[in-house]
C-alpha atoms as a PDB file:
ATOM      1  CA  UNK A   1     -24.987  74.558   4.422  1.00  0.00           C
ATOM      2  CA  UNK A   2     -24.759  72.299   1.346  1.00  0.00           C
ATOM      3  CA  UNK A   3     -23.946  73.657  -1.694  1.00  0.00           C
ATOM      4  CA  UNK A   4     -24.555  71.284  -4.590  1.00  0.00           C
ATOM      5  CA  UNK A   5     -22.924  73.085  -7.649  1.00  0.00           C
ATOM      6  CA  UNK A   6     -19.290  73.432  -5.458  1.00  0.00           C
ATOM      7  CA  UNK A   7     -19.613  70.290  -3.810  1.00  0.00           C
ATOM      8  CA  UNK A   8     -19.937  69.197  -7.249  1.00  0.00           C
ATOM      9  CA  UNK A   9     -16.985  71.508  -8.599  1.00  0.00           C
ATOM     10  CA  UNK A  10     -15.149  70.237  -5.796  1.00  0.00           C
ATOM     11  CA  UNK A  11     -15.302  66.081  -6.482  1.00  0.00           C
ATOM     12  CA  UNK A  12     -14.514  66.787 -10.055  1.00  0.00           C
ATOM     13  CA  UNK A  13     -11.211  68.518  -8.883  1.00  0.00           C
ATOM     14  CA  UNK A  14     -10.687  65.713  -5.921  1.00  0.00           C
ATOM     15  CA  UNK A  15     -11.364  63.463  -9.646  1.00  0.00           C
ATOM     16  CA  UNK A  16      -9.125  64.870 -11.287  1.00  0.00           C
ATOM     17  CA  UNK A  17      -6.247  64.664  -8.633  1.00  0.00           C
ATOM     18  CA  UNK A  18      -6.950  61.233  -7.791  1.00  0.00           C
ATOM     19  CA  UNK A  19      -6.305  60.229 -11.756  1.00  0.00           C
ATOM     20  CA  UNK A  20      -3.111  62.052 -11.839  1.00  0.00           C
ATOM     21  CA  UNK A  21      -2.149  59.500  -9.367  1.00  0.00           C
ATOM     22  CA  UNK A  22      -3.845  56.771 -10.959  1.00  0.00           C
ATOM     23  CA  UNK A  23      -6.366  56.424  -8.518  1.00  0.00           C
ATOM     24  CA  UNK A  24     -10.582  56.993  -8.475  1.00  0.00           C
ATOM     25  CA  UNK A  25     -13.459  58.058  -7.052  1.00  0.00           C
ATOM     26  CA  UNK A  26     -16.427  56.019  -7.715  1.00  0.00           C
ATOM     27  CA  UNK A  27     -20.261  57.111  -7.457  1.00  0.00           C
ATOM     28  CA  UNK A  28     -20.631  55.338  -4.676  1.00  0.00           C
ATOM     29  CA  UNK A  29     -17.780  57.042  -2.959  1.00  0.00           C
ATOM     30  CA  UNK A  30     -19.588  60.660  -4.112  1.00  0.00           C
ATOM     31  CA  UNK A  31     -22.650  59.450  -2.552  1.00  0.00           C
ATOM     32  CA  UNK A  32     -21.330  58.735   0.890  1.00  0.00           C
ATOM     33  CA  UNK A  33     -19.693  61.964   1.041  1.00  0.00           C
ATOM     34  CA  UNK A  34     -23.085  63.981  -0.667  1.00  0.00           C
ATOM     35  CA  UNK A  35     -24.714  62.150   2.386  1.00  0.00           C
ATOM     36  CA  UNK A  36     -22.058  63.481   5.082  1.00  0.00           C
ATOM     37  CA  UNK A  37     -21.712  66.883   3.666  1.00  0.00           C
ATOM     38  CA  UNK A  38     -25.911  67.314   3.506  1.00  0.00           C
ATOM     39  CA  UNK A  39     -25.668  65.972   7.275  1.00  0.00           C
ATOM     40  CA  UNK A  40     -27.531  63.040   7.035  1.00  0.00           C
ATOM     41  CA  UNK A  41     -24.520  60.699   8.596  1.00  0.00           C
ATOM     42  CA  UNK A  42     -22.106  62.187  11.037  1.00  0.00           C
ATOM     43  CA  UNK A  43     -18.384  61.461  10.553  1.00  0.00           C
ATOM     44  CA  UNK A  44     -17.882  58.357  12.934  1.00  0.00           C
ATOM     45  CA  UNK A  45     -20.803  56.563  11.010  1.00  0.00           C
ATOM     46  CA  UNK A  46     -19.000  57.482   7.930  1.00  0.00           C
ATOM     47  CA  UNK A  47     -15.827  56.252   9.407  1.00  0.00           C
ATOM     48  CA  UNK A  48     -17.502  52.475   9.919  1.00  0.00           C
ATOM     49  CA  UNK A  49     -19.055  52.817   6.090  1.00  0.00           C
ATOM     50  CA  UNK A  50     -16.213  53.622   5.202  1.00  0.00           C
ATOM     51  CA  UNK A  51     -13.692  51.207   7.438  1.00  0.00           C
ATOM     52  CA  UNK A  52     -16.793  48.274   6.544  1.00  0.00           C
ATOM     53  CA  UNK A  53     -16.253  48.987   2.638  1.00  0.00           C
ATOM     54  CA  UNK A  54     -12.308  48.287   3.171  1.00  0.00           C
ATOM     55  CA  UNK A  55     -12.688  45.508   4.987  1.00  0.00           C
ATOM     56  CA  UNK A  56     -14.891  43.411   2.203  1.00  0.00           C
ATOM     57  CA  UNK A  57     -12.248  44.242  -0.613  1.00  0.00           C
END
């Protein structure tokens, strides 16, 4: 089940980790994952978004 308010709780801790390191999370980053956590990819198609996103940098 898909809990907006901690999934939301969550990616601003996963935020804030990721800037102690001096890296980010972008929006479009906390889309894909709202998507995969709601259940509307499964985890190998967010594996190729994710591997296809890499790959154009």
């Amino acid at each position: 089940m898909f809990n907006e308010e901690v999934f939301n709780f969550d990616i601003n801790n996963i935020k804030n980790d990721l800037a102690m390191e001096g890296l980010s999370i972008s929006e479009e980053d906390v889309s894909l994952f709202k998507q995969f956590a709601s259940e509307e990819i499964d985890m190998p198609n967010l594996i190729e978004t994710i591997k296809s996103e890499i790959n154009e940098i």
